[in-house]
N, C-alpha and C. Protein backbone atom coordinates (compact mmCIF):
# COMPACT_ATOMS: atom_id res chain seq x y z
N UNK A 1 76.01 68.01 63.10
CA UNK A 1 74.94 67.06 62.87
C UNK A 1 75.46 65.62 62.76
N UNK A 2 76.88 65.66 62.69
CA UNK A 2 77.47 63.95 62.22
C UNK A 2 76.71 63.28 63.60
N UNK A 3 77.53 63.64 64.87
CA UNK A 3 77.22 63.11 66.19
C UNK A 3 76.35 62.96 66.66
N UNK A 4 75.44 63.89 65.86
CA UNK A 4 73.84 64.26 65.97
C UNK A 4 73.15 62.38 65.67
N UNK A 5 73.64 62.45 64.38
CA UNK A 5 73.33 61.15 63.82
C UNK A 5 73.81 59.81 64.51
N UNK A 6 75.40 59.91 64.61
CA UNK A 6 76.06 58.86 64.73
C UNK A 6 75.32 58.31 65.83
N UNK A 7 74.86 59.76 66.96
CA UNK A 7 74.34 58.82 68.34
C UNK A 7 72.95 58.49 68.56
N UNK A 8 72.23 59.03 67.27
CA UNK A 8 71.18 58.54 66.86
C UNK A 8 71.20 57.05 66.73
N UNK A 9 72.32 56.66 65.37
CA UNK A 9 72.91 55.46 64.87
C UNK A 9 72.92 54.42 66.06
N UNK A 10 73.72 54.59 67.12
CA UNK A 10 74.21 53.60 67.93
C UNK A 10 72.85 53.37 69.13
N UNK A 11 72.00 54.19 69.69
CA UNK A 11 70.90 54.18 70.15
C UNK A 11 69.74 53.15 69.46
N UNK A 12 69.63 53.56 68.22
CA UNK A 12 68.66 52.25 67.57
C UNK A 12 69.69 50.99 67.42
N UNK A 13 70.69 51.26 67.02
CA UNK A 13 71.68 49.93 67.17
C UNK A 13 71.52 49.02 68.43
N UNK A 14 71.56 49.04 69.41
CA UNK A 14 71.50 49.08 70.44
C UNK A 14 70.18 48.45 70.79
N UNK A 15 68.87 49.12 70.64
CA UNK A 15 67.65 48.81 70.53
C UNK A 15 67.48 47.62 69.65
N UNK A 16 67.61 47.32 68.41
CA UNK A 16 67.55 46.31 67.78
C UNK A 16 68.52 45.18 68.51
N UNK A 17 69.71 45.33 68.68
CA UNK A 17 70.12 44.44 69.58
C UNK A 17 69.81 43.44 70.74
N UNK A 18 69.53 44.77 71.42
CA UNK A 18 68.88 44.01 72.63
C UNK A 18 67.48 43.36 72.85
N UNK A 19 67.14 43.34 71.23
CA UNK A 19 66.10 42.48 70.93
C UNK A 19 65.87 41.17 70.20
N UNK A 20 67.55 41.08 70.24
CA UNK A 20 67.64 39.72 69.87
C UNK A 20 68.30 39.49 68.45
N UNK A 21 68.74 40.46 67.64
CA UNK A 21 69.02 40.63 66.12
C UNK A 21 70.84 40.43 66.65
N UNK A 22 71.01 39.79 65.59
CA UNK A 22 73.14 39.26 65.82
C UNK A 22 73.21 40.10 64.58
N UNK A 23 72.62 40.15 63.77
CA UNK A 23 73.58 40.74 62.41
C UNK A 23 72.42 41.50 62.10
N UNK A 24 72.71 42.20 61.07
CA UNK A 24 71.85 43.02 60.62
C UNK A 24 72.60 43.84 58.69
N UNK A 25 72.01 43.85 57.90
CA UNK A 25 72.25 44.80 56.63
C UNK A 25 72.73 45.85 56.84
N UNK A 26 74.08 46.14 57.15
CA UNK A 26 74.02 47.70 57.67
C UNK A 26 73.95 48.63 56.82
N UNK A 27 73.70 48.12 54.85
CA UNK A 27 73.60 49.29 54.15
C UNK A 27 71.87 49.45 53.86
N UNK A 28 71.43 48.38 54.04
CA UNK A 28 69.74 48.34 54.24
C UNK A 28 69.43 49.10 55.06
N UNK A 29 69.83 49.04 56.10
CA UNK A 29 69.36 50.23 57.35
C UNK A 29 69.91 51.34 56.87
N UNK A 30 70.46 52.04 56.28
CA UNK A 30 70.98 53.34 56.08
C UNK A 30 70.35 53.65 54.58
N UNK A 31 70.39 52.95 53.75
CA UNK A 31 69.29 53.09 52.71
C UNK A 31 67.39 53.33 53.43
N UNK A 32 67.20 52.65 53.91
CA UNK A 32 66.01 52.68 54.65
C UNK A 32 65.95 54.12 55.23
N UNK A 33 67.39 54.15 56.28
CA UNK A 33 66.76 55.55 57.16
C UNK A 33 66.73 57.30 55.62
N UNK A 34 67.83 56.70 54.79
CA UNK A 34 67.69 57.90 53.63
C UNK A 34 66.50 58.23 52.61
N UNK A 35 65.79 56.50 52.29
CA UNK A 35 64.32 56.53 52.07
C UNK A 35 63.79 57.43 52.82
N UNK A 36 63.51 57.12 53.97
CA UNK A 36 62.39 57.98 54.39
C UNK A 36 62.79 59.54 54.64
N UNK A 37 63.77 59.33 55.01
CA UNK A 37 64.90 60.82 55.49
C UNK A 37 64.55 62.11 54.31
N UNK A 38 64.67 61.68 52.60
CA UNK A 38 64.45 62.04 51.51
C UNK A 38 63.09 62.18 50.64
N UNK A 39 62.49 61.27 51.59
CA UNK A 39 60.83 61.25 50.81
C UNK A 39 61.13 59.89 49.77
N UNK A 40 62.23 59.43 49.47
CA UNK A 40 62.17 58.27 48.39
C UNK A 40 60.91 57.60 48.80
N UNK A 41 60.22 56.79 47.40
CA UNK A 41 59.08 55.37 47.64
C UNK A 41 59.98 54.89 48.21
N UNK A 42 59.30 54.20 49.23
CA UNK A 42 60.00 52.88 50.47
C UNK A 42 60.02 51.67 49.10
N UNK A 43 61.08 50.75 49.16
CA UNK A 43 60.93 49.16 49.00
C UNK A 43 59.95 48.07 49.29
N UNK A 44 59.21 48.45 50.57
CA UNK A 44 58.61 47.74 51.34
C UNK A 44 57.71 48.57 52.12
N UNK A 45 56.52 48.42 51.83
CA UNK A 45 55.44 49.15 52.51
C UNK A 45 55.41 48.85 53.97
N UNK A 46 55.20 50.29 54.62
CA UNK A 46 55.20 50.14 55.83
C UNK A 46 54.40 48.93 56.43
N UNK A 47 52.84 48.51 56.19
CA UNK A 47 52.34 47.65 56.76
C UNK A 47 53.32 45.79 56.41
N UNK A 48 54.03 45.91 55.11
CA UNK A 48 54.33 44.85 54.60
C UNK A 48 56.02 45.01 55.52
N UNK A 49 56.61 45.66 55.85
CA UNK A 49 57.47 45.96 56.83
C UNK A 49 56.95 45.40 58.03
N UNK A 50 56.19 45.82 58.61
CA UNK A 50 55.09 45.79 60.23
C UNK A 50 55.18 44.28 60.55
N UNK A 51 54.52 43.33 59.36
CA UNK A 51 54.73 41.93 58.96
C UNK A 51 55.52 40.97 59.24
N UNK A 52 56.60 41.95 58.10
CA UNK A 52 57.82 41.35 57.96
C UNK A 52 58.64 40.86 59.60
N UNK A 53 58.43 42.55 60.10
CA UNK A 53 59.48 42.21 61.40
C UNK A 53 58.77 41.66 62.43
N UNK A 54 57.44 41.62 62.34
CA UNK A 54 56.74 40.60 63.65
C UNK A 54 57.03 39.30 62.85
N UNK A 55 56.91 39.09 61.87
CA UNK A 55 57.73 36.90 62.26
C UNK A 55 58.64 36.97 62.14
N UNK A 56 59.45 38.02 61.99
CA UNK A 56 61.06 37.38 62.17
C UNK A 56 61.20 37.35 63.65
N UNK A 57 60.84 38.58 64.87
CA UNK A 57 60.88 38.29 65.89
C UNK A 57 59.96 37.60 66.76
N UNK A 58 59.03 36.67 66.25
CA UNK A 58 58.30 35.98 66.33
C UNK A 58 59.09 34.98 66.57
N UNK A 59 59.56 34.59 65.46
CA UNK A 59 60.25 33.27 65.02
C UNK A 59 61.44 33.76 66.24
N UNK A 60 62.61 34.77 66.50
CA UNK A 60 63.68 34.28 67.56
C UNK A 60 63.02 34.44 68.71
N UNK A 61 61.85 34.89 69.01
CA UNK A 61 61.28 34.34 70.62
C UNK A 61 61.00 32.68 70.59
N UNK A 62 60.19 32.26 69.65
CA UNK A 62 60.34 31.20 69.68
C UNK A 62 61.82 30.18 69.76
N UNK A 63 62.38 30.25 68.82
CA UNK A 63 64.02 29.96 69.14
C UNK A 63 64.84 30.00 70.66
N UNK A 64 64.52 31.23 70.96
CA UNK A 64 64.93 31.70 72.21
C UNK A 64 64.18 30.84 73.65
N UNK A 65 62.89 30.10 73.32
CA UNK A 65 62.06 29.72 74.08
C UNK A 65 62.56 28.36 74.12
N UNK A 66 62.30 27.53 73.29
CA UNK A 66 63.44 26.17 72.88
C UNK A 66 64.34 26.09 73.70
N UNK A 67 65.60 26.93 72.93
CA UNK A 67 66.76 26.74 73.29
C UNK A 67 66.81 26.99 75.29
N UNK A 68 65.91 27.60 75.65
CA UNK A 68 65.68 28.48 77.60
C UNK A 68 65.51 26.85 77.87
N UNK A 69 64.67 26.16 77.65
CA UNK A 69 63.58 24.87 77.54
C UNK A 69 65.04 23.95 77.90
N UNK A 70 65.38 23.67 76.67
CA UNK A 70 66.52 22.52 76.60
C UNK A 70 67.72 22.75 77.62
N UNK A 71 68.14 24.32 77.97
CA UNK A 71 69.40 24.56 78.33
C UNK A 71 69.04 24.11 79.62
N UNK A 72 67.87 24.77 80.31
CA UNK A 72 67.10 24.64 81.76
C UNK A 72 67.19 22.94 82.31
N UNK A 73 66.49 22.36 80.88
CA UNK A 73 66.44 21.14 81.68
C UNK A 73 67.38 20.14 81.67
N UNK A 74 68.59 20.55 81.16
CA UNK A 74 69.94 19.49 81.31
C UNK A 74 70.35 20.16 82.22
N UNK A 75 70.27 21.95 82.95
CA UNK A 75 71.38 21.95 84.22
C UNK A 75 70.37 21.19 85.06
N UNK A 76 68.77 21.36 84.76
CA UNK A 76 68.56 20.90 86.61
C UNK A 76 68.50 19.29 85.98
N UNK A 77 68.76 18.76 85.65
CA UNK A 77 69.22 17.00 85.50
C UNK A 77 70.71 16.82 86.06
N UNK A 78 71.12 17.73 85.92
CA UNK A 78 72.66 17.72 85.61
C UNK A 78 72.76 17.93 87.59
N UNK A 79 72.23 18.95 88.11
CA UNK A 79 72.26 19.40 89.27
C UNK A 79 71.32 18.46 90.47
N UNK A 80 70.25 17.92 89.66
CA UNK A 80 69.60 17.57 90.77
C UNK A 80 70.84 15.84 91.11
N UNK A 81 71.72 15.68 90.65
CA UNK A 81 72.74 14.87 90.89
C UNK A 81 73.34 15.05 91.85
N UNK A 82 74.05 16.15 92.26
CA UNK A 82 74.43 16.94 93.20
C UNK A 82 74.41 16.89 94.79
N UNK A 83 75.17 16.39 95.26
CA UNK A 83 74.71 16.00 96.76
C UNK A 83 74.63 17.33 97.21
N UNK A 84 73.78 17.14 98.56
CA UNK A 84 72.72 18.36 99.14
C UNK A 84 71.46 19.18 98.25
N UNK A 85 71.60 19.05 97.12
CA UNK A 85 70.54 19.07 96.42
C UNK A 85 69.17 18.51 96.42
N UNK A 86 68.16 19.22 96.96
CA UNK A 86 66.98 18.49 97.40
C UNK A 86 66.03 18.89 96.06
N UNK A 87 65.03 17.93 95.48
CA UNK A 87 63.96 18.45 94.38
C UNK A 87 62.88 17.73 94.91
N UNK A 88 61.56 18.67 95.07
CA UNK A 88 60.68 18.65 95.43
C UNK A 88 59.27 18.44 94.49
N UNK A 89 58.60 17.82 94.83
CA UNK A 89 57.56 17.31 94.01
C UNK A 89 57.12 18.03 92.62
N UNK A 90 57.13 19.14 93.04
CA UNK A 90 57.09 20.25 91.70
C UNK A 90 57.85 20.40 90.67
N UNK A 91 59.34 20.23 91.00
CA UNK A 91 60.63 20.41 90.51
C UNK A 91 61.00 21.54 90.85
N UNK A 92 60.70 22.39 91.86
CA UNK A 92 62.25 23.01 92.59
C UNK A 92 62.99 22.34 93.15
N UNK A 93 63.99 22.78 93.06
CA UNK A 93 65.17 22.16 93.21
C UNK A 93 65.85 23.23 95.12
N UNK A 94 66.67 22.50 95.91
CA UNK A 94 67.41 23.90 96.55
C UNK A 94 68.28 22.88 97.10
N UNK A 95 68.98 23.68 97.42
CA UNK A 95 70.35 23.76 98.86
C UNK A 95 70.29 24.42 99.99
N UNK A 96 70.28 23.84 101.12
CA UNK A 96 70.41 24.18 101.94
C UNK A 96 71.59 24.61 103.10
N UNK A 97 72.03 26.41 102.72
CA UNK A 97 73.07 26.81 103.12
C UNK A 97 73.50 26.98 104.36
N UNK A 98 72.62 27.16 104.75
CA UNK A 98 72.22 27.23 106.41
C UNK A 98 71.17 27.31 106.96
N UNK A 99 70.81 26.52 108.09
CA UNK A 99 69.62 26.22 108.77
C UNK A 99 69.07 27.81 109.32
N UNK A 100 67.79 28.03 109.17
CA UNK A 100 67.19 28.80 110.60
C UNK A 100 66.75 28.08 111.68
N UNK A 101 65.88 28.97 112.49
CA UNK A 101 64.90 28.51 113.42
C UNK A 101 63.98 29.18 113.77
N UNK A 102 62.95 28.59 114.37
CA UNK A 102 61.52 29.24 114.57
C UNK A 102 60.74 28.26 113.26
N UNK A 103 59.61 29.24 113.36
CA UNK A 103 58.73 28.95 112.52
C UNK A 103 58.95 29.11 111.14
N UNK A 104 58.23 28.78 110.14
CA UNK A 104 58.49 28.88 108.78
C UNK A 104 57.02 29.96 108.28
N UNK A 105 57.37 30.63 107.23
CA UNK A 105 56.18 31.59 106.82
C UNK A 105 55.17 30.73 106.78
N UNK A 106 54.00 31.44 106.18
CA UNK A 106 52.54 30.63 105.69
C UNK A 106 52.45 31.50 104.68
N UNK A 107 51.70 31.44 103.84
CA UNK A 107 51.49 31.87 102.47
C UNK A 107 51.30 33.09 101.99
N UNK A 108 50.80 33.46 103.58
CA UNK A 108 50.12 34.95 103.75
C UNK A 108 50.61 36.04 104.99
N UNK A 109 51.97 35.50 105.06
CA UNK A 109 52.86 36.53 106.05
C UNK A 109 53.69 37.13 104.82
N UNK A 110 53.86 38.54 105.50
CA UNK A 110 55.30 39.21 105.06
C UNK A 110 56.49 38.53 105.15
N UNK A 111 57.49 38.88 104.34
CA UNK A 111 59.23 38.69 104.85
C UNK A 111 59.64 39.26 104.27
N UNK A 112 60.38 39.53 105.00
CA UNK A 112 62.55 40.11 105.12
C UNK A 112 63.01 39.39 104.23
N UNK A 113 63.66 39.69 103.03
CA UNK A 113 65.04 38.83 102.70
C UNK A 113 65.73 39.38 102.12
N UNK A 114 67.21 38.52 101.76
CA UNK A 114 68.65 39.36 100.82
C UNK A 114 68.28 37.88 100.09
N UNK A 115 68.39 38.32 98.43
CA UNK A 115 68.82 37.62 97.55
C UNK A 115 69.45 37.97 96.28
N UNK A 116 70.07 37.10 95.82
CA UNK A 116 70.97 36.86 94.49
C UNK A 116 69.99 36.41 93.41
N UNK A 117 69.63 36.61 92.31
CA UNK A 117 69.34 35.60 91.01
C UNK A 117 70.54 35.79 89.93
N UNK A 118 70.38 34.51 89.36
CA UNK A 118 71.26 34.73 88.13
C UNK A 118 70.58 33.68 87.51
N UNK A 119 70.68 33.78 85.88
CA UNK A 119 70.53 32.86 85.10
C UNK A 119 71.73 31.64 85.59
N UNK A 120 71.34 30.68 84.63
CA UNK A 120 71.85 29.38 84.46
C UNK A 120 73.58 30.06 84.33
N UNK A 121 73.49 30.53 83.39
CA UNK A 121 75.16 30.98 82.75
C UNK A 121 75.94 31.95 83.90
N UNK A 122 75.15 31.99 85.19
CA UNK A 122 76.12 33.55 85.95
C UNK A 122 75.62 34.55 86.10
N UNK A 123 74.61 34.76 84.95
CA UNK A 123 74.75 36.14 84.63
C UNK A 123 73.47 37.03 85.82
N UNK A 124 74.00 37.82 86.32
CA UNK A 124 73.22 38.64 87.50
C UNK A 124 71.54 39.37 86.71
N UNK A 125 70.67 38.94 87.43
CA UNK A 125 69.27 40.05 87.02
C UNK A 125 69.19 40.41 87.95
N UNK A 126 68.87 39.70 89.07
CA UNK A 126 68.78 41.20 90.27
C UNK A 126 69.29 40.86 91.45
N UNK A 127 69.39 41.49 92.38
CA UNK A 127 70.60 41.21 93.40
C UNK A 127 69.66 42.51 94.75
N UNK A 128 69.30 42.17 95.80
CA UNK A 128 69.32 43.10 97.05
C UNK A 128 70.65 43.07 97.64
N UNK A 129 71.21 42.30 97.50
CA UNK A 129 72.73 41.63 98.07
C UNK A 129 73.57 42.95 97.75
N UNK A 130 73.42 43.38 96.45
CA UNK A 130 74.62 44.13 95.54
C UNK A 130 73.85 45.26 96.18
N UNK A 131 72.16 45.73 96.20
CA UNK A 131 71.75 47.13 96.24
C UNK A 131 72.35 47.75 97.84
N UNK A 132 72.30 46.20 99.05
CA UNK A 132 72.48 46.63 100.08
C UNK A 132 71.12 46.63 100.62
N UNK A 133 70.46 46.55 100.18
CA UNK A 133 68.88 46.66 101.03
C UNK A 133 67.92 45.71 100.83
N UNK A 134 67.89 44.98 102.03
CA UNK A 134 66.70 43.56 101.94
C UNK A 134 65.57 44.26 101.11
N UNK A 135 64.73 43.38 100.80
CA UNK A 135 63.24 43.01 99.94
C UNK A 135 62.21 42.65 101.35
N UNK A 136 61.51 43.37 101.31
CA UNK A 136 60.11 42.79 102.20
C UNK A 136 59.18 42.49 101.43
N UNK A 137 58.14 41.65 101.30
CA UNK A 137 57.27 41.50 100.41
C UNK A 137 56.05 40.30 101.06
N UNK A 138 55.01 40.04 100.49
CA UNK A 138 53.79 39.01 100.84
C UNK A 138 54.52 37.25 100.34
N UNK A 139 54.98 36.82 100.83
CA UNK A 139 55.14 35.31 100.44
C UNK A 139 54.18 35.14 98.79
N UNK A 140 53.03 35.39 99.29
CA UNK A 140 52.37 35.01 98.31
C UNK A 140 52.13 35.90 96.94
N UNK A 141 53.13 36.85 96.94
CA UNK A 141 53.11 38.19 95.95
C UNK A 141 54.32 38.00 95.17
N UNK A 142 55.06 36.59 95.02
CA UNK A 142 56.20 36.48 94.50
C UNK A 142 55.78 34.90 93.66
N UNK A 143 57.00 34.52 92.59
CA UNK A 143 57.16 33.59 91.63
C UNK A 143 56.60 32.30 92.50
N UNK A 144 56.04 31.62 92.05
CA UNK A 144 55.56 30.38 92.45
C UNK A 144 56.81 29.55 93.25
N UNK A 145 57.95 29.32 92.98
CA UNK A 145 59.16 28.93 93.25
C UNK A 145 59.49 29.35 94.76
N UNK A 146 59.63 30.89 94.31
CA UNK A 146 59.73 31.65 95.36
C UNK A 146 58.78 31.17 96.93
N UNK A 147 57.49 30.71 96.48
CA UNK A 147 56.14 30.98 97.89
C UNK A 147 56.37 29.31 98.42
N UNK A 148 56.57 28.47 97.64
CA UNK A 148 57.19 27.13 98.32
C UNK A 148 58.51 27.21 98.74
N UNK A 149 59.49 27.21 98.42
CA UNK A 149 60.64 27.83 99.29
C UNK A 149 60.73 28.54 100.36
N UNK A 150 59.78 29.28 100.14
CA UNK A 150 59.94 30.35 101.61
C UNK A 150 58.92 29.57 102.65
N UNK A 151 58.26 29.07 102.21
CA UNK A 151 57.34 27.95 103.19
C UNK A 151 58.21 27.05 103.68
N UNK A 152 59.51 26.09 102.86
CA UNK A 152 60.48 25.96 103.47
C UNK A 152 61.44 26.06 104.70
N UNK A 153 61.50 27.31 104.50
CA UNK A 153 62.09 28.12 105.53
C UNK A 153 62.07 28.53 106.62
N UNK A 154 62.84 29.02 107.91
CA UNK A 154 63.21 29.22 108.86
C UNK A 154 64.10 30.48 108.75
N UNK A 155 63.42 31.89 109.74
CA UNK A 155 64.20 32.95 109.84
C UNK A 155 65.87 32.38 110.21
N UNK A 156 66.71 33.52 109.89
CA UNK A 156 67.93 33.44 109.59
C UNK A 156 68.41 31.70 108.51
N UNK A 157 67.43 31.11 107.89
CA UNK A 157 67.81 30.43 106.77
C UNK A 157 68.46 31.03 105.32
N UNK A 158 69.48 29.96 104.82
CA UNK A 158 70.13 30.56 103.59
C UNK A 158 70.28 29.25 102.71
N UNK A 159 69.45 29.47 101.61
CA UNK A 159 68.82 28.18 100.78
C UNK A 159 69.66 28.85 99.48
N UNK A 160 69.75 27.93 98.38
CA UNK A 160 69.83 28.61 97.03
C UNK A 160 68.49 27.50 96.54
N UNK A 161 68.83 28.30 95.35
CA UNK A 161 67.44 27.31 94.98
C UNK A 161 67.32 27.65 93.70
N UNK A 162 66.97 26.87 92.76
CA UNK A 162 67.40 26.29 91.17
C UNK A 162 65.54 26.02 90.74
N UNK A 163 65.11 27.06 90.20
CA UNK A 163 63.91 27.38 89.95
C UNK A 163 63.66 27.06 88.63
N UNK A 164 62.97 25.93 87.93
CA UNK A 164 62.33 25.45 86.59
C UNK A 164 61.34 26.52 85.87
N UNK A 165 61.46 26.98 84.85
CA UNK A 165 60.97 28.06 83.98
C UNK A 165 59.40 28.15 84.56
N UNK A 166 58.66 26.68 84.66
CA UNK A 166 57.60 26.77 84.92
C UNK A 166 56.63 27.45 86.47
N UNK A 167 58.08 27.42 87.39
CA UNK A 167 57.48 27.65 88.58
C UNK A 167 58.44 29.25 88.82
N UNK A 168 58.50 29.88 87.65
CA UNK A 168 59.66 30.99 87.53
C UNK A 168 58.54 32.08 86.49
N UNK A 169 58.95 32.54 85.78
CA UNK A 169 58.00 33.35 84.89
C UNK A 169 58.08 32.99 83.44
N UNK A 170 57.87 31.49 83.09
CA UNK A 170 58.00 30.53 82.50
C UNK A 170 57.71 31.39 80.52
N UNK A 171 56.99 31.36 79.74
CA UNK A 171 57.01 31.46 78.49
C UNK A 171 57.10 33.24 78.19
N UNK A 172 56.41 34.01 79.26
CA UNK A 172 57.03 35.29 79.35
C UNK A 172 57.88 36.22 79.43
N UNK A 173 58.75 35.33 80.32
CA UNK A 173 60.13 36.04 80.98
C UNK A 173 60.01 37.02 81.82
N UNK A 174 60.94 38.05 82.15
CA UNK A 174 60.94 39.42 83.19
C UNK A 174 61.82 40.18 82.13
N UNK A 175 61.18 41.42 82.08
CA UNK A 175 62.02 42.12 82.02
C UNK A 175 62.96 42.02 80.33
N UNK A 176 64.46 42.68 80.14
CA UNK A 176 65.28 42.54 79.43
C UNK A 176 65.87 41.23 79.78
N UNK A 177 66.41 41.11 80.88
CA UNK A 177 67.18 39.93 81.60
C UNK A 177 67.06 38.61 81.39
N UNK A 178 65.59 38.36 82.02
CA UNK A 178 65.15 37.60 81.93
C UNK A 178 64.29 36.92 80.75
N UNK A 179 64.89 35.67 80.50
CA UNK A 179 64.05 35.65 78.60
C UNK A 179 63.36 34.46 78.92
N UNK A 180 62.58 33.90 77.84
CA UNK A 180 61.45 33.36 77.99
C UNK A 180 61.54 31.71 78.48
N UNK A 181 61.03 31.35 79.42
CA UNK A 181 61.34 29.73 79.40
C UNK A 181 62.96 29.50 80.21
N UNK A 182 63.18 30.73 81.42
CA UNK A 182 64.37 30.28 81.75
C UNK A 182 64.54 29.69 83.20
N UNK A 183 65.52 28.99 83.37
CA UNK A 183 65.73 28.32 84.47
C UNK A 183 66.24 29.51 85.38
N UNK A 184 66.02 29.76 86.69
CA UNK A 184 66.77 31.13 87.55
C UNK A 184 67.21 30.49 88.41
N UNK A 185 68.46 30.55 89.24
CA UNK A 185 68.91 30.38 90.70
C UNK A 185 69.20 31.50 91.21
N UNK A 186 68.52 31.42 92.51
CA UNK A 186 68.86 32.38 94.11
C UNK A 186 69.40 31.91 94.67
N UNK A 187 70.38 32.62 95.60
CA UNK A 187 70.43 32.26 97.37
C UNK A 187 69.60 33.36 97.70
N UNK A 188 68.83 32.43 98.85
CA UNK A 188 67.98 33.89 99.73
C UNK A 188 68.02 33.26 101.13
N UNK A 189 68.34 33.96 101.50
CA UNK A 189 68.18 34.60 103.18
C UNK A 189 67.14 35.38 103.55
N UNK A 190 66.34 34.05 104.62
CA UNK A 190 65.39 34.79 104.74
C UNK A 190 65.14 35.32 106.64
N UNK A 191 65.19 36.46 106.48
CA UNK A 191 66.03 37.12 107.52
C UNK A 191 64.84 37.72 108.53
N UNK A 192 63.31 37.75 108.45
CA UNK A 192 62.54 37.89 109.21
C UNK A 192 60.93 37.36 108.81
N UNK A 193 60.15 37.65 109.46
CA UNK A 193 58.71 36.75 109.06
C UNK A 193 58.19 38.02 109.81
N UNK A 194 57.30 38.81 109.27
CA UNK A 194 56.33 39.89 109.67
C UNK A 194 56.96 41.35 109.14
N UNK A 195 56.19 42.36 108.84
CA UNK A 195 56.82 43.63 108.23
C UNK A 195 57.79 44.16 108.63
């Protein structure tokens, strides 16, 4: 039963983590899980618990939203400096890696593409690049960022492009990865126009 526990232990560990908690009471949590484990009266009533932990993680989304806010808008200040760096009325930002030719989508065609995202810092959220298998999708069924850019574009084009929280999935985020209020860069290649 130790391992039983321990990997109990590291599973909610884990869970609380990746929700944003750096430290934590680790004899509070083990008092807590023996409270209930034992039948002991709780310290803290469940609803006054319920409370408790919606404004604390209240309060680091907010934090977390700020800090996305501030970090976002010194790289693209910092970047839109950048020769070849083009920013467009909206505030996307891109590079242009290589030209296509032909026509450019319309709002309401399919496309082909391989792309990269990463946050500001490097860090990879999703990649067709890494899976090996382009993305087809509606121009207009993707991030706001995304449907002007690709209007941009020219089959066999390879843009990166430095996407502002707002024209990205701005106070929501995506996912684990992606947190609230963040700046994203792609390269995408956009590699056909029709299904």
């Amino acid at each position: 039963m130790e391992k039983v526990s321990y990997s109990l232990g590291v599973n909610v560990a884990k869970s609380v983590k990746n929700q944003g908690l750096t430290s934590i009471d680790s004899e509070a949590i083990a008092q807590a899980f023996t409270d209930v484990f034992e039948g002991n009266e709780l310290k803290i009533s469940e609803q006054e618990s319920n409370l408790i932990l919606q404004d604390y993680f209240g309060e680091l989304a907010k934090e977390a939203q700020s800090a996305n806010v501030e970090a976002g808008e010194r790289f693209l200040a910092e970047n839109a400096k950048r020769d070849g760096v083009t920013t467009t009325a909206t505030g996307l930002q891109y590079e242009v890696l290589a030209e296509g030719s032909g026509d450019s989508p319309k709002e309401t065609d399919q496309v082909t593409v391989h792309y990269h995202g990463t946050l500001i810092d490097g860090t990879v959220f999703d990649s067709s690049v890494e899976r090996g298998q382009p993305a087809t999708f509606p121009v207009n069924g993707v991030i706001p960022g995304w449907v002007e850019a690709l209007q941009l574009m020219k089959p066999g084009a390879k843009y990166k492009l430095f996407i502002p929280s707002n024209l990205a999935y701005g106070e929501r985020g995506a996912g684990g990865s992606i947190g609230p209020n963040a700046t994203l860069i792609f390269e995408v290649e956009l590699i056909s126009i029709g299904g």
